[in-house]
Protein backbone atom coordinates (compact mmCIF):
# COMPACT_ATOMS: atom_id res chain seq x y z
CA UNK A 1 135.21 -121.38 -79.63
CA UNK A 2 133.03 -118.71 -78.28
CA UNK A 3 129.44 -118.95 -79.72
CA UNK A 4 125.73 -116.91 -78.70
CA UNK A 5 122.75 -119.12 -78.11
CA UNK A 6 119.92 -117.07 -78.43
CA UNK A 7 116.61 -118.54 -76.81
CA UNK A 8 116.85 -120.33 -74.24
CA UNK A 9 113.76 -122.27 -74.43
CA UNK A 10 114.14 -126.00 -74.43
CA UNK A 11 116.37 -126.85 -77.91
CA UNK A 12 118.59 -123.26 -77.05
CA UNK A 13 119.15 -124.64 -73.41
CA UNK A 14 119.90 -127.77 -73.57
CA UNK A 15 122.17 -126.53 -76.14
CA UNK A 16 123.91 -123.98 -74.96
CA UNK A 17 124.61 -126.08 -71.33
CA UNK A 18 125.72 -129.16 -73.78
CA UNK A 19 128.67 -126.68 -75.95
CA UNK A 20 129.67 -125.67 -72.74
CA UNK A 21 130.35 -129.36 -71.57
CA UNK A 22 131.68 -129.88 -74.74
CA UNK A 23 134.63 -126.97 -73.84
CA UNK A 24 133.46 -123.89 -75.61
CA UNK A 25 132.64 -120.23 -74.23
CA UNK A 26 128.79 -120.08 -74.27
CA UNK A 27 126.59 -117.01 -73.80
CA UNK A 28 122.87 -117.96 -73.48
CA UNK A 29 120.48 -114.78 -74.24
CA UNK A 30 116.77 -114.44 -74.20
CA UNK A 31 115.15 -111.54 -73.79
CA UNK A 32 112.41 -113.00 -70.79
CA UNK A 33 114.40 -111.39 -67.85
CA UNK A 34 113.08 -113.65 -65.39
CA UNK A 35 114.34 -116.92 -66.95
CA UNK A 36 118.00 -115.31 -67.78
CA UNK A 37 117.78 -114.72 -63.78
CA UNK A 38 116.94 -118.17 -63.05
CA UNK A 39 119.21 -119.28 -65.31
CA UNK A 40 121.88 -117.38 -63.99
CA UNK A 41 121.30 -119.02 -60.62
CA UNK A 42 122.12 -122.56 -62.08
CA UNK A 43 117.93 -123.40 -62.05
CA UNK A 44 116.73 -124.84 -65.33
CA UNK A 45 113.15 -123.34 -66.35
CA UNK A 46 112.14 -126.57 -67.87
CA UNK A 47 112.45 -130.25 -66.44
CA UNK A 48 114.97 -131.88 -68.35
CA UNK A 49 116.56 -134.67 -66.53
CA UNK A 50 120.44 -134.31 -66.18
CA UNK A 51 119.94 -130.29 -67.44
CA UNK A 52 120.10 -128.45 -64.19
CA UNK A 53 123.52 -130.36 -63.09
CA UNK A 54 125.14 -129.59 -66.30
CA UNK A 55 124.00 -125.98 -66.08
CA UNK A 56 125.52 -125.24 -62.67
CA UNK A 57 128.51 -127.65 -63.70
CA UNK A 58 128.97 -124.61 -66.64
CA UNK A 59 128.72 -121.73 -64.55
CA UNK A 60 131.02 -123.06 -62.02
CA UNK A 61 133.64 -123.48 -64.96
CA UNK A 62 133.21 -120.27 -66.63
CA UNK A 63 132.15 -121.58 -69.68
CA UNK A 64 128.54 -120.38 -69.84
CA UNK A 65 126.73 -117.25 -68.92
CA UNK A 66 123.69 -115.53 -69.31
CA UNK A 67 122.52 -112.02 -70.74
CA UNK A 68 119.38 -110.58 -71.68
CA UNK A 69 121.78 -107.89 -74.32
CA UNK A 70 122.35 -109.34 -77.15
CA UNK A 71 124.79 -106.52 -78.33
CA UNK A 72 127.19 -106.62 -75.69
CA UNK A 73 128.06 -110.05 -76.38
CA UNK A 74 128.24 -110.52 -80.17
CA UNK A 75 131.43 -108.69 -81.02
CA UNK A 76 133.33 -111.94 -78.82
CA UNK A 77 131.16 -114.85 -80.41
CA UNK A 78 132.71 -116.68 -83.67
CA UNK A 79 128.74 -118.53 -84.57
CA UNK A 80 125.63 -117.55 -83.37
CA UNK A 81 122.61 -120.28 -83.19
CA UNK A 82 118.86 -118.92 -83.21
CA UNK A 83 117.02 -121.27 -80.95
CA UNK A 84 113.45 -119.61 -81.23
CA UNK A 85 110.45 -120.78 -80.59
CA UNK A 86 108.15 -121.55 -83.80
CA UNK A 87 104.98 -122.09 -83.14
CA UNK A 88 102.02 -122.99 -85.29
CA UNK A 89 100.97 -119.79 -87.02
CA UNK A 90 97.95 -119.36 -89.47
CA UNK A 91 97.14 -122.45 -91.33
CA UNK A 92 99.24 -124.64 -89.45
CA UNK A 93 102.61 -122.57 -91.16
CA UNK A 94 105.23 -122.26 -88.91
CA UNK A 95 105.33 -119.14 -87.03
CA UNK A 96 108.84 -117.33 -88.09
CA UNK A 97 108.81 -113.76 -87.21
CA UNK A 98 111.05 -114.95 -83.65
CA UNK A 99 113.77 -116.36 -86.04
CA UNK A 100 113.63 -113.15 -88.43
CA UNK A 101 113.92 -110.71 -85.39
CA UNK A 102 116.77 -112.64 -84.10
CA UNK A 103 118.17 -112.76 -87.87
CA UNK A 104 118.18 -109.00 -87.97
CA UNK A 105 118.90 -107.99 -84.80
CA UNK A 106 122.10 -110.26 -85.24
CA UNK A 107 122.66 -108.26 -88.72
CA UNK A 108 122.28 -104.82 -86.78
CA UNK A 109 125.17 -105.46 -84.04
CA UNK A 110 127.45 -107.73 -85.68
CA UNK A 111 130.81 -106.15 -85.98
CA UNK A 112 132.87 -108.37 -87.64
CA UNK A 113 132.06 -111.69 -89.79
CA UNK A 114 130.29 -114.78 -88.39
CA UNK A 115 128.32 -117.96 -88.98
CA UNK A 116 124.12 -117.46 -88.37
CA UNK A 117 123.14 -120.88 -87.45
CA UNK A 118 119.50 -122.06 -87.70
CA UNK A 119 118.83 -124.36 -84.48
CA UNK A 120 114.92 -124.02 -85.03
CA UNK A 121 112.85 -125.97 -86.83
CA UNK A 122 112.00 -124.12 -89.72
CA UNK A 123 110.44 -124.49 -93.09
CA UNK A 124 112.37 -125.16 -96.27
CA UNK A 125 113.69 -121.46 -97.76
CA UNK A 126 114.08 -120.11 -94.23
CA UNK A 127 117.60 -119.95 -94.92
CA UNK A 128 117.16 -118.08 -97.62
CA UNK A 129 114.94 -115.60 -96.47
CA UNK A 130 117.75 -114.54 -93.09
CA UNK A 131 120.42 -113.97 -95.98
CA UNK A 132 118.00 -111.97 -97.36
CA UNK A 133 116.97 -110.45 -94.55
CA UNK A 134 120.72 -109.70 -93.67
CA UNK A 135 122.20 -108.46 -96.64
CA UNK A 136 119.01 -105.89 -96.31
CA UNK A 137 119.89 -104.71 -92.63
CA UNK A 138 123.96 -104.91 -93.88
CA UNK A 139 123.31 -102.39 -96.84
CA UNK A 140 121.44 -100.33 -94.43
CA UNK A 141 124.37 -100.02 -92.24
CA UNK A 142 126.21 -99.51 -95.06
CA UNK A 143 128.65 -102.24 -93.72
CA UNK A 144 130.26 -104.89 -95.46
CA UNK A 145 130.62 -108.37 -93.39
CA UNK A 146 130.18 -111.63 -94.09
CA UNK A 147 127.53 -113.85 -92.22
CA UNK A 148 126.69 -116.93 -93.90
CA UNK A 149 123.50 -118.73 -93.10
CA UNK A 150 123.75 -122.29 -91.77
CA UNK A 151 120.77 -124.90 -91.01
CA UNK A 152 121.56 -127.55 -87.83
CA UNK A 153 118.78 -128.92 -86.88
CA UNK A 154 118.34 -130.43 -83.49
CA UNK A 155 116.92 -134.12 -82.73
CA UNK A 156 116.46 -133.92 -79.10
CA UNK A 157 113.96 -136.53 -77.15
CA UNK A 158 112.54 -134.74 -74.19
CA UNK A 159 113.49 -136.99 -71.19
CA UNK A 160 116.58 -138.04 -73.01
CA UNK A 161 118.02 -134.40 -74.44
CA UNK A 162 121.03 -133.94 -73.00
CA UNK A 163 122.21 -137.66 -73.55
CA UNK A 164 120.97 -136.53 -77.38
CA UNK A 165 122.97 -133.41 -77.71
CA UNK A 166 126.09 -135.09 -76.57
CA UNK A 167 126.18 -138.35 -78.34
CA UNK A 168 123.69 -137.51 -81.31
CA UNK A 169 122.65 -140.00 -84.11
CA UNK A 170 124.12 -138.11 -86.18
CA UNK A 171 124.73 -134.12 -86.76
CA UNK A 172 123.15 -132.51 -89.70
CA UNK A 173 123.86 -129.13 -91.43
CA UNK A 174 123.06 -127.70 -94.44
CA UNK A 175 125.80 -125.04 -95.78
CA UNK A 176 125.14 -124.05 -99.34
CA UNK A 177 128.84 -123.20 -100.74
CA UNK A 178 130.81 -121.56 -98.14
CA UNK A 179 133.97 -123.20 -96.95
CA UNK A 180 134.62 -121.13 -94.35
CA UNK A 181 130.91 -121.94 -92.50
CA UNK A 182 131.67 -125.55 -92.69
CA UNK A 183 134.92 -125.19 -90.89
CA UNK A 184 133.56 -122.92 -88.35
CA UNK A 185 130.97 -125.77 -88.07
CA UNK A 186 133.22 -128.29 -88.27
CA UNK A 187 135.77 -126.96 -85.02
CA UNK A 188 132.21 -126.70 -83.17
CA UNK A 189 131.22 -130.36 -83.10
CA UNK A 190 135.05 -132.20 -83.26
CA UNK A 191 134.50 -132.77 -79.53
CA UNK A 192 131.23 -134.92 -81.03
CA UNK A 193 132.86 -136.37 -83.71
CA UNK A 194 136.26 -137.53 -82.31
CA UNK A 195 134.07 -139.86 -80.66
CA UNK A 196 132.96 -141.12 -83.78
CA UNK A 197 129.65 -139.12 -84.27
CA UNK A 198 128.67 -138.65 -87.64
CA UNK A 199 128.69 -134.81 -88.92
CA UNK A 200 126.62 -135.25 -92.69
CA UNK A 201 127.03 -132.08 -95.15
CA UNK A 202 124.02 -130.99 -97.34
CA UNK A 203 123.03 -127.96 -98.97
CA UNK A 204 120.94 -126.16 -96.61
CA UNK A 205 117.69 -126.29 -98.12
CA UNK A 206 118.27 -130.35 -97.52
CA UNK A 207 118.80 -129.91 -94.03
CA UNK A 208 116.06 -128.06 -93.68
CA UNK A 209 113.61 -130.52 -94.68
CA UNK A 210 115.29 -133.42 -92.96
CA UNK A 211 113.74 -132.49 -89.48
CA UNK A 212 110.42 -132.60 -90.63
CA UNK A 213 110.40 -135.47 -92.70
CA UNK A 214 112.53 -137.19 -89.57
CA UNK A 215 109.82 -136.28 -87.55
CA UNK A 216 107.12 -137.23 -90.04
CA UNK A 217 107.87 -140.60 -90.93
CA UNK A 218 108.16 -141.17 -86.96
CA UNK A 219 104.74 -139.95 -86.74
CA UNK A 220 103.57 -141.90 -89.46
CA UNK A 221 105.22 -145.33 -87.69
CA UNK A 222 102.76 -144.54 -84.52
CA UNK A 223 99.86 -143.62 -86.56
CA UNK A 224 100.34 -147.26 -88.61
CA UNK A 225 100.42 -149.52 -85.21
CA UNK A 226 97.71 -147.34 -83.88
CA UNK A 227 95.90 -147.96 -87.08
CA UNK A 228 95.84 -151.71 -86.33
CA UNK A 229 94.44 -151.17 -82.98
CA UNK A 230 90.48 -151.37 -84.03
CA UNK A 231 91.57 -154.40 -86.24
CA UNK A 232 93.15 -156.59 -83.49
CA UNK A 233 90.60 -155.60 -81.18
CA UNK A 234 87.70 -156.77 -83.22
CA UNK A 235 89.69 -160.23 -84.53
CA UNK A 236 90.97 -161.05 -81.30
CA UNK A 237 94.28 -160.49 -81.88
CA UNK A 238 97.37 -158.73 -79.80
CA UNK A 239 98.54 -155.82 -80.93
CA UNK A 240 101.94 -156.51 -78.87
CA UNK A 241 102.33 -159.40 -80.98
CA UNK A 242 101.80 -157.67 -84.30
CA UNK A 243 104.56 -154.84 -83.15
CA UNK A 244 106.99 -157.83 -81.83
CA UNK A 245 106.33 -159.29 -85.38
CA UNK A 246 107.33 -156.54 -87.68
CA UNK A 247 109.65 -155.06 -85.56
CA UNK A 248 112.31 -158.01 -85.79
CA UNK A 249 112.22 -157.35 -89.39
CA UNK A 250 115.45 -155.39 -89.28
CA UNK A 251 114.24 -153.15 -92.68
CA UNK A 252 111.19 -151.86 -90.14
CA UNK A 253 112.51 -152.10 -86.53
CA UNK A 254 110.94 -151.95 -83.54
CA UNK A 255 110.79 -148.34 -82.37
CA UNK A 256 108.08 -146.14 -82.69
CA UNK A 257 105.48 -149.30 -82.89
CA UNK A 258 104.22 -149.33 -79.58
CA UNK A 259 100.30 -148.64 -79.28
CA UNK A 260 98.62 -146.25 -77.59
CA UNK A 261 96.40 -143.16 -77.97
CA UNK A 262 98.67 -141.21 -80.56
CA UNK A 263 101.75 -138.95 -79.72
CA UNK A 264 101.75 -135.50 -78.83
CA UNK A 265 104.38 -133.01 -77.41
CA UNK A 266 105.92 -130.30 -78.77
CA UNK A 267 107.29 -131.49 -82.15
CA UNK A 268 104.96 -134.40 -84.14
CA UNK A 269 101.69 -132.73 -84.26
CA UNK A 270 103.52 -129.38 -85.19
CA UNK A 271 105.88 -130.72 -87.60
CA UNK A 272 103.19 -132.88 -89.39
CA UNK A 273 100.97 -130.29 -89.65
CA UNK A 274 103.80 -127.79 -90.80
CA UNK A 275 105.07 -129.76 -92.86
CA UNK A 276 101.58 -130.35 -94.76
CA UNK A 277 101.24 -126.70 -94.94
CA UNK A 278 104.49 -126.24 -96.53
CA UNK A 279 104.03 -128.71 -99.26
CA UNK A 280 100.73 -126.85 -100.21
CA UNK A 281 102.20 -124.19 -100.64
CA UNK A 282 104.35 -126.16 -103.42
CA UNK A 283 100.88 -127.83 -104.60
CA UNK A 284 102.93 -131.13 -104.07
CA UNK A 285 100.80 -133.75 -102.48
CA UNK A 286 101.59 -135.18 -98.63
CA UNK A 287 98.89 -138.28 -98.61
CA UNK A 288 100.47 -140.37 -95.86
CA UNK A 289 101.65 -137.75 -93.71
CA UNK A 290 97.75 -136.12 -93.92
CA UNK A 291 96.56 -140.09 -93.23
CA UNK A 292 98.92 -139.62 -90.29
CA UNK A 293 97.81 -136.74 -88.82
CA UNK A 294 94.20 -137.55 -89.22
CA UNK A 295 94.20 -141.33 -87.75
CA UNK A 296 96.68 -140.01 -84.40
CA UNK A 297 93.63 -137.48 -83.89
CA UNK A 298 91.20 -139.78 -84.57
CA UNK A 299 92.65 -142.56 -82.05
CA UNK A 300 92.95 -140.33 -79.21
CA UNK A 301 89.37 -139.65 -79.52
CA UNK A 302 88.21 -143.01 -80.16
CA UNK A 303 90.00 -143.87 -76.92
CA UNK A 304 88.15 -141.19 -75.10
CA UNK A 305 84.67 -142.01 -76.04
CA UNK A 306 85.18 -145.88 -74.41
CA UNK A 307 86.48 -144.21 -71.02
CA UNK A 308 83.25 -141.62 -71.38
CA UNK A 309 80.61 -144.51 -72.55
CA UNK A 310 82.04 -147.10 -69.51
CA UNK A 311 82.04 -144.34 -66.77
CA UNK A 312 78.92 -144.58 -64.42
CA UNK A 313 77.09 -141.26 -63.70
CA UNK A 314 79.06 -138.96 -61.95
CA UNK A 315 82.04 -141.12 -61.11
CA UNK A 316 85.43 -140.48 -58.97
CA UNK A 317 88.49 -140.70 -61.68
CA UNK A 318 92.03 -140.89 -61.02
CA UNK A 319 94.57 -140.04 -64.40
CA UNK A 320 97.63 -140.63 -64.02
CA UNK A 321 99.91 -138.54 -65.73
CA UNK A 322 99.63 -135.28 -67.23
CA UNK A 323 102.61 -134.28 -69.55
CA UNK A 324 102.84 -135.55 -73.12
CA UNK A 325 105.56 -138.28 -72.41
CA UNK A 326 107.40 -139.09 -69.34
CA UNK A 327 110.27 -137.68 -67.91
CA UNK A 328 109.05 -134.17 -68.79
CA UNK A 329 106.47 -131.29 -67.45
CA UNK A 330 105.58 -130.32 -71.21
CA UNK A 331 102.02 -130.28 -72.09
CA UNK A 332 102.04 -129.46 -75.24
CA UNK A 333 99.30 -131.63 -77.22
CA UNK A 334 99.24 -133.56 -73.99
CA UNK A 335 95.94 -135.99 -74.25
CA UNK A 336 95.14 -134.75 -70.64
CA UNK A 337 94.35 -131.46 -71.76
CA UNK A 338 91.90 -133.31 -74.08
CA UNK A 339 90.56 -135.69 -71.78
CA UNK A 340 89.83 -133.85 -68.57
CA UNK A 341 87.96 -131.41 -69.59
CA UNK A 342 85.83 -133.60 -70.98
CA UNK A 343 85.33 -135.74 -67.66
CA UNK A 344 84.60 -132.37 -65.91
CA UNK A 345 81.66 -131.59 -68.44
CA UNK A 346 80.56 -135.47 -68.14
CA UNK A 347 80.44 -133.86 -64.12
CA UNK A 348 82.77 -136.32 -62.89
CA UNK A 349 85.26 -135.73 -60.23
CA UNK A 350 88.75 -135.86 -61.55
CA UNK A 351 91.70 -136.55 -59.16
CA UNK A 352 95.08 -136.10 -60.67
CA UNK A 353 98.75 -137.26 -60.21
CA UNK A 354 101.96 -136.44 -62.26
CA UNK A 355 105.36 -136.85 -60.83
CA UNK A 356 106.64 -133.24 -62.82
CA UNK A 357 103.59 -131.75 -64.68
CA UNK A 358 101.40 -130.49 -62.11
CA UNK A 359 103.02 -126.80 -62.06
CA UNK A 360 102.67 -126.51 -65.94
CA UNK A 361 99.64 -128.38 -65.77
CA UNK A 362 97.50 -125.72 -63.54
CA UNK A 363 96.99 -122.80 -65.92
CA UNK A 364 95.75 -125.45 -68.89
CA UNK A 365 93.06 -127.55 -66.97
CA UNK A 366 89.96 -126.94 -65.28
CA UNK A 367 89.82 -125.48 -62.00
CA UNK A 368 87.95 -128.18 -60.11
CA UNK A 369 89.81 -130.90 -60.39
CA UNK A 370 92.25 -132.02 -57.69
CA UNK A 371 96.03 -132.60 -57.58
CA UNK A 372 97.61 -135.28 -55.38
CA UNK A 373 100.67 -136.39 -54.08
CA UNK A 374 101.16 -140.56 -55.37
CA UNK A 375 99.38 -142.29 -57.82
CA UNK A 376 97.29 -144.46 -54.56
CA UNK A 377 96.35 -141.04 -53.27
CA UNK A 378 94.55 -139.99 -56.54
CA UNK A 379 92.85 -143.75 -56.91
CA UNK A 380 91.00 -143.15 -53.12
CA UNK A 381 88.11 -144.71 -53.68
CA UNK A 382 87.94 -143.90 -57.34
CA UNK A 383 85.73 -145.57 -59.94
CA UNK A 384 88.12 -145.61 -62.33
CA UNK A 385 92.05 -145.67 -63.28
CA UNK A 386 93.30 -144.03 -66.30
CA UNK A 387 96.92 -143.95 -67.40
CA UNK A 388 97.85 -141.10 -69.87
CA UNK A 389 101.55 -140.93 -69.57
CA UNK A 390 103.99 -144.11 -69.17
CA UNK A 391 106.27 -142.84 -66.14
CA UNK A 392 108.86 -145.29 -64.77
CA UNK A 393 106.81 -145.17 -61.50
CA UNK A 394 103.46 -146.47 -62.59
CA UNK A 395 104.89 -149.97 -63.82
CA UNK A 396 105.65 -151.15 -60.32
CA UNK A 397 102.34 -150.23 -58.82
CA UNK A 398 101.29 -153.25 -56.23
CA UNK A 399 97.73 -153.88 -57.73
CA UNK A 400 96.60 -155.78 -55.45
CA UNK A 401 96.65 -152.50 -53.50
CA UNK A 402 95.15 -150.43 -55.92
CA UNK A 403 92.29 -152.41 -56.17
CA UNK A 404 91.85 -152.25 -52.14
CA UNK A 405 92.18 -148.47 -52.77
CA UNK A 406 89.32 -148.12 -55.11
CA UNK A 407 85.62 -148.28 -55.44
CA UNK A 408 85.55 -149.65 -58.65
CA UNK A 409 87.44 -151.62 -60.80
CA UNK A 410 88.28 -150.11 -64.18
CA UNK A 411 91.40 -149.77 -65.01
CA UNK A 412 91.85 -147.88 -68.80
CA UNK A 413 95.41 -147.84 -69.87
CA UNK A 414 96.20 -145.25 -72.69
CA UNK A 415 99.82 -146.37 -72.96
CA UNK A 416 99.39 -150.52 -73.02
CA UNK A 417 101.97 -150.38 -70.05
CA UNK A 418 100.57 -153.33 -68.33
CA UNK A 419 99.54 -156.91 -68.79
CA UNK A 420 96.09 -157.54 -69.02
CA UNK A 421 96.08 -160.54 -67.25
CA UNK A 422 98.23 -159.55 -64.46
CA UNK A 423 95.65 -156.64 -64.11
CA UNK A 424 92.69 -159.06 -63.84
CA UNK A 425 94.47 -161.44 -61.74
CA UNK A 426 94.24 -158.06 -58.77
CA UNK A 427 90.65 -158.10 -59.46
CA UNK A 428 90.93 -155.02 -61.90
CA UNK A 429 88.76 -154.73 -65.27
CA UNK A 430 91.56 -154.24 -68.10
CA UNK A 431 90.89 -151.86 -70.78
CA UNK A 432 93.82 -151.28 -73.26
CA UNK A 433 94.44 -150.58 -76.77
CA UNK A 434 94.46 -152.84 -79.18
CA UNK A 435 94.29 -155.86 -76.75
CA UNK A 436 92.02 -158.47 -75.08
């Protein structure tokens, strides 16, 4: 099947790469000329592990290309996904005017019939609103073609997207009475579900509110644990313990429960707040997902005031880590753009290490803070340790070492990555989250 993938930000790329694994003809299109150029040359814009290979793995084959005209390429494509940004827009509403340009740009060049699929997250009645928004530019024309509207949306873990895309959970999308759009759907994901990948139908509305409310009560798993974190703290008891507890309950599980100072990224705190803005508008009531939001900000900041109150005047600081999660350069809601700036107003001197986030990093954070190479080169003689983000590379830090490499001794980890006795056994003062 030939299909258009327009944006090719990080849900159209990795999907547009992964359909062209899968064996289709894909044409990714974006109208930022210099990241069609890049892309062109097989270099991904965004670190993705595994995304770069499988783009240059697609060009070599044929099967995907790269075009900044949208209209030269729709007359060949069978579906066409919208994979545009939306951002938070006033009140916390998802920002939709990308999708609706795509939506009508799509309605002024297509030339035969074909299947508009929503890839972004959107708000329930999106849907709606392209057929509208269609049949408006289609009457215009004075044409008649048919171009159903279809929500998919996408489930991707940055760090783990392209594993995601190929062997998904499951596949959702939401066709509301048109045959002919699930089959089109249907022949798009067989390679997926041959492997025995579930595809679930639902009228599109449905669909759309699945990704938030996905996304939601993920939110809302972190935001309990973290919730505890105070409690144990105060009792004496282990937040580790607490998680290990429910989790083996196989009706709760043990995902999402691991402490820390709140999520971030591109999707929770935009999706939770999105999806309280949406429900206003309905006057229906979103308690727990408003209890969610507030206690992940309030953690993060509770977490910030002990570093700030235990920091001596004017100290040295290493933070490690700067992107939201590991195995990414994203920065969205990253706590590092909370925290540093902060330090640098406390007039502290901030050294910094991330193994992918640096680049990204620059434009967001203060200018006088300093970028290093390895994790021991930021701790030089530093007063302080603090771990934002949990990369791979900080667990098998020789401590011992570390504390050689410092001045002081405190050692603040925002992700509970470490033992707190192994870190006091190197001579280190432990400060985690919800233990002793």
């Amino acid at each position: 099947m030939k299909i258009a993938v327009i944006g090719t930000g990080y849900v159209g790329l990795v999907s547009a790469a992964c359909f062209a694994e899968l064996g289709h003809e894909v044409i990714g299109v974006d109208i930022d000329k210099a990241k069609i150029a890049k892309c062109k040359r097989g270099e991904s814009p965004i670190f993705e592990p595994g995304l770069e290979e499988l783009l240059q793995k697609g060009i070599r084959s044929g099967r995907l290309t790269f075009t900044t005209d949208l209209s030269e390429v729709l007359s060949e494509c069978s579906v066409v996904f919208s994979a545009v940004a939306t951002p938070p827009g006033e009140g916390h509403k998802a920002d939709l005017k990308a999708v609706f340009t795509v939506t009508e740009a799509v309605a002024q060049h297509a030339d035969h019939d074909l299947v508009f699929v929503n890839k972004s997250t959107v708000p329930v009645g999106t849907g709606k609103k392209c057929e509208e928004k269609i049949a408006a530019v289609l009457k215009k024309r004075g044409v008649e073609l048919k171009i159903p509207v279809v929500s998919n949306p996408e489930f991707l873990r940055e760090g783990m997207a392209v594993n995601d895309t190929l062997m998904p959970d499951r596949i959702v999308v939401g066709v509301n009475e048109d045959p002919w759009a699930r089959e089109l759907m249907e022949d798009l994901y067989r390679p997926i579900t041959r492997v025995g990948k579930p595809i679930v139908f639902m009228s599109r509305e449905s669909a759309e509110i699945v990704k938030y409310a996905s996304n939601a009560f993920l939110a809302t798993k972190i935001s309990f644990i973290n919730m505890l974190t105070e409690l144990t703290e105060k009792t004496g008891a282990n937040i580790r313990d607490v998680a290990l507890g429910m989790g083996l309950d196989d009706r709760i599980g043990p995902r999402f429960l691991h402490a820390g100072i709140g999520y971030g990224g591109s999707c929770f705190p935009k999706d939770v707040k999105a999806l309280m803005a949406t429900a206003k508008e309905y006057d229906v009531p979103m308690d727990i997902v408003e209890a969610t939001d507030r206690i992940n900000a309030a953690q993060r900041k509770r977490f910030f005031t002990q570093v700030l109150n235990a920091l001596p005047k004017k100290a040295i600081v290493a933070v490690w880590g700067l992107a939201f999660k590991p195995k990414t350069d994203d920065m969205r809601e990253a706590p590092s753009l909370d925290l540093i700036p902060a330090l640098v107003k406390a007039e502290h001197t901030v050294r910094v290490y991330d193994p992918a986030a640096v680049e990204t990093a620059k434009p967001l954070l203060p200018d006088d803070i300093e970028y290093c190479e390895s994790p021991f080169a930021a701790a030089e003689d530093a007063d302080a340790v603090i771990l934002l983000t949990e990369w791979d590379e900080f667990r098998g830090v020789d401590l011992k070492k570390l504390k050689e490499t410092m001045r002081g001794s405190d050692f603040f980890d925002g992700r509970n990555v470490y033992d707190p006795q192994e870190i006091r056994s190197a001579g280190l003062s432990y400060r985690g989250i919800g233990l002793k």
